[in-house]
Every structure is written in structure tokens, then in C-alpha cells.
Protein backbone atom coordinates (compact mmCIF):
# COMPACT_ATOMS: atom_id res chain seq x y z
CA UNK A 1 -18.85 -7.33 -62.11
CA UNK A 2 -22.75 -7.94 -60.83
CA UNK A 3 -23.40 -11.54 -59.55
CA UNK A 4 -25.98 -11.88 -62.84
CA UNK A 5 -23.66 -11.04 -65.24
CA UNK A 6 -20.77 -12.86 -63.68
CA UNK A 7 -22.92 -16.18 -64.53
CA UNK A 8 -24.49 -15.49 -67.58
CA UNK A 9 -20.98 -15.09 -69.02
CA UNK A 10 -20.56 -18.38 -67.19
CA UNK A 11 -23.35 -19.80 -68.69
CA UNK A 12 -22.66 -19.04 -72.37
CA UNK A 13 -18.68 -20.17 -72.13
CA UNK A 14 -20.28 -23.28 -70.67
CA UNK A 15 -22.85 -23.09 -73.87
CA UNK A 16 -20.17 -22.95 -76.45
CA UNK A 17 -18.14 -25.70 -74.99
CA UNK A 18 -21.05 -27.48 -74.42
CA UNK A 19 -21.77 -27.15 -78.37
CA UNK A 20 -18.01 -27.36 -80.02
CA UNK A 21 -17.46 -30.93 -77.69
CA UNK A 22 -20.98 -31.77 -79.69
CA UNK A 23 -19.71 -30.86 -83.29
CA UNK A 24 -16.11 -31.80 -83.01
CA UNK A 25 -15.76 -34.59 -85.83
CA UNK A 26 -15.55 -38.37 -84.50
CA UNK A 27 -11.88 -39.10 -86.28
CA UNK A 28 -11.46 -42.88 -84.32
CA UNK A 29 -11.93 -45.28 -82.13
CA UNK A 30 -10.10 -46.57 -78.98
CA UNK A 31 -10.29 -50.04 -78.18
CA UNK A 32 -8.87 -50.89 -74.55
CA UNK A 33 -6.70 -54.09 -74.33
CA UNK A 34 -8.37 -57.19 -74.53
CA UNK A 35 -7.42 -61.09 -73.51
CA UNK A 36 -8.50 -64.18 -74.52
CA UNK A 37 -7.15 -67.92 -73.80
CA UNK A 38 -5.98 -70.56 -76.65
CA UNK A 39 -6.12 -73.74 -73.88
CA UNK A 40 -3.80 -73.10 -70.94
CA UNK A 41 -2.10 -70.36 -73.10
CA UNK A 42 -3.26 -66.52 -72.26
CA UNK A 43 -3.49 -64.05 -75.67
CA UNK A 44 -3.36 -60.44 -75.38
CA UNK A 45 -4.43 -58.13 -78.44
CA UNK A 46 -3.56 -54.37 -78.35
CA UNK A 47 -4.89 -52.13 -80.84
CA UNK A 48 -3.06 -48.68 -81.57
CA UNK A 49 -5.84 -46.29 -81.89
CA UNK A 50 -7.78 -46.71 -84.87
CA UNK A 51 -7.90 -43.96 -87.28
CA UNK A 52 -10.48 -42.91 -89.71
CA UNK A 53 -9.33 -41.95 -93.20
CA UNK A 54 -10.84 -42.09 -96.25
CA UNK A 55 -10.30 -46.11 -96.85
CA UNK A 56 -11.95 -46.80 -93.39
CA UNK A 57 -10.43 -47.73 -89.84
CA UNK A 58 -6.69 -48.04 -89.77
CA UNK A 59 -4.30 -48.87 -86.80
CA UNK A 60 -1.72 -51.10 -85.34
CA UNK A 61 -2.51 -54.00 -83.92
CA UNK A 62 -0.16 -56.75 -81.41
CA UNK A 63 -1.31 -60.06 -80.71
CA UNK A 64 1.25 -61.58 -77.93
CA UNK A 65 1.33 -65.24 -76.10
CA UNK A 66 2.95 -64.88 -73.10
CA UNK A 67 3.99 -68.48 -73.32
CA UNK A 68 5.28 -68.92 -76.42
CA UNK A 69 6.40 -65.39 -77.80
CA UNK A 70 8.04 -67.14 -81.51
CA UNK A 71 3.86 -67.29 -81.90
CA UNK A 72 3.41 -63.27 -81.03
CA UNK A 73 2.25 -61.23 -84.61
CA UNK A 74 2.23 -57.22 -85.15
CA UNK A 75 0.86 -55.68 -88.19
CA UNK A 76 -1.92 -53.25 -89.70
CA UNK A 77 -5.55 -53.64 -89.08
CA UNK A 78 -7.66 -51.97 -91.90
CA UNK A 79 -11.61 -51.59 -91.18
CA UNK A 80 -13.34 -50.45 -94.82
CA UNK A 81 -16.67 -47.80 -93.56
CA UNK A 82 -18.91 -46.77 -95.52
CA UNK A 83 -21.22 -44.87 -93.13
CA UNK A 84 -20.75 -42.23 -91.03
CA UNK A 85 -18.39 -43.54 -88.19
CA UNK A 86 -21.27 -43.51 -85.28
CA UNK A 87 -23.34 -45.37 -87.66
CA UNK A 88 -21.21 -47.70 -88.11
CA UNK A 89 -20.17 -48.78 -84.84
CA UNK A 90 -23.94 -48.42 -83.61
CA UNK A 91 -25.06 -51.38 -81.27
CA UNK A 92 -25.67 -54.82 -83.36
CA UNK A 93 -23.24 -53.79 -86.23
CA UNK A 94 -20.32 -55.94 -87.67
CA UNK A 95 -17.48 -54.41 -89.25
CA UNK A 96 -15.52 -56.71 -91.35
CA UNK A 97 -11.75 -56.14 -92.47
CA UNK A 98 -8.12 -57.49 -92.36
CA UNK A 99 -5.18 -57.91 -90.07
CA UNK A 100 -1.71 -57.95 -92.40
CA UNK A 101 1.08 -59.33 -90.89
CA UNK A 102 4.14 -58.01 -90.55
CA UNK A 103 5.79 -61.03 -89.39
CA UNK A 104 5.00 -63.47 -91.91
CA UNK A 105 3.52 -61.32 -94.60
CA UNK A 106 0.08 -63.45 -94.23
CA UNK A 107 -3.75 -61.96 -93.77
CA UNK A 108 -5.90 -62.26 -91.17
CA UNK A 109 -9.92 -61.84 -91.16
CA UNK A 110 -11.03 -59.24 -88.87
CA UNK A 111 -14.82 -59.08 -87.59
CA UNK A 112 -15.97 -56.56 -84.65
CA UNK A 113 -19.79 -56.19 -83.48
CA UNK A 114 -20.15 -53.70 -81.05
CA UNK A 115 -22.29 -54.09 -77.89
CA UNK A 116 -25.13 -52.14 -76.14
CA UNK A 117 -22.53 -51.89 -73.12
CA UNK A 118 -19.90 -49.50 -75.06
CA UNK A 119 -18.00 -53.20 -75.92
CA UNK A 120 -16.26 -54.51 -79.14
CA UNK A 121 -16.22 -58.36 -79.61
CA UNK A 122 -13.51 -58.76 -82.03
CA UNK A 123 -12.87 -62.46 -83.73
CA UNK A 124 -9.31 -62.68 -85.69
CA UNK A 125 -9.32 -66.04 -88.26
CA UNK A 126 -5.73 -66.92 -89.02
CA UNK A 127 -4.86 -70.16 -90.70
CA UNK A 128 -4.16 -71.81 -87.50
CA UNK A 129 -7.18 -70.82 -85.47
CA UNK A 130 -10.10 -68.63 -84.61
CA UNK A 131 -9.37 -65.76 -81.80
CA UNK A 132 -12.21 -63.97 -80.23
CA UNK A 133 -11.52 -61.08 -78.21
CA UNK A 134 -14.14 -58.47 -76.29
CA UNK A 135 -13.09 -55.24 -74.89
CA UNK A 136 -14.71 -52.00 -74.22
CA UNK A 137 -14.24 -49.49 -76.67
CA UNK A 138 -14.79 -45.24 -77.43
CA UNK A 139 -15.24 -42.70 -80.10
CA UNK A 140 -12.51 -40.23 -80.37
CA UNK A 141 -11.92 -37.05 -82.14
């Protein structure tokens, strides 16, 4: 096959990856792990990849204390959106939702703003305290 169209074969493969990548549907977000400190204590939040479905972001989150693990929590985060998902998470924007316990049934308050630097700050109120967290984040599909 000729050198020319050896590459412009090359060239349109790369051209229809190039534009499937673009028009594949954002269905997520991945937030990285993220650690914060309560006094001497260390917290680490993990967040299962957060889904979108038609109520809005939905994942698993785990909030752990190394040093006193009776105080770790698990549960479901749920993130109501209303715009389209890049919208939403554009630089400047807060996202407001709930943290449901499995452990003791209670409700946390959920708030994330995302950054200019691809990072989420994300404050959890429970009754006993308020737990701010940043950590970068990225769209998935």
C-alpha cells in the first residue's frame, strides 16, 4: 500500500477516535482519596466512583480515623444535578447533597465546589463536627 494512502487511512482512524472519545457521554466522576486532620487525629475519605443517574451523583463513600476506628462511617453519598454533568462541576460551582449512614442510620450534609486546578473541596457536617476534605477529581464515561 502507497506511503499516502498508508497515512491517510491513519489519519481518519485517528479522526474517528479522535471524535467518538469527544461524544462519548460523561456518566461520573472520580474523586481520588482525600485526608484531612480532626486535632492530632488523621481522617481519610474514599469515594467509590460517583455515578450519574437520573436522581443525580450516587456512590459509596468511607470516612476512616486511623486512631480511633469505633468513629470510622460507610454509607451512600447522593449529589441531586440538574444540569448537564460538565456544567455542573464547572470551576466555582457547589454541589450540595447527603451522606446516609450506614452505621448509625444518621445524615450527613455534603457540599463540593470544584476548583480551577481539576480539585474538589468537599465539607461533610455531621452532628459532631465539620470535615473538609480537597482532592483532585475527573469526568468519566
Amino acid at each position: 500500500m502507497p506511503f499516502r494512502v498508508r497515512s491517510l487511512i491513519l489519519a481518519l482512524i485517528v479522526c474517528l477516535a479522535a471524535g467518538s472519545a469527544a461524544g462519548a457521554a460523561i456518566r461520573g466522576i472520580k474523586v481520588e482519596r482525600a485526608k484531612t486532620r480532626v486535632g492530632l487525629a488523621r481522617v481519610v475519605l474514599n469515594i467509590d466512583h460517583l455515578t450519574l443517574t437520573e436522581q443525580g451523583l450516587r456512590g459509596e463513600y468511607a470516612i476512616r480515623i486511623p486512631l480511633a476506628p469505633f468513629m470510622d462511617d460507610f454509607g451512600t453519598i447522593r449529589i441531586p444535578v440538574t444540569d448537564q454533568l460538565q456544567d455542573a462541576v464547572a470551576p466555582g460551582n457547589t454541589l450540595h447533597g447527603t451522606a446516609s449512614s450506614r452505621e448509625d442510620g444518621r445524615t450527613h450534609e455534603v457540599a463540593c465546589t470544584f476548583t480551577d486546578s481539576k480539585k474538589v473541596r468537599i465539607v461533610v457536617t455531621t452532628a459532631d463536627r465539620v470535615l473538609s476534605f480537597e482532592a483532585p477529581y475527573s469526568l468519566s464515561d
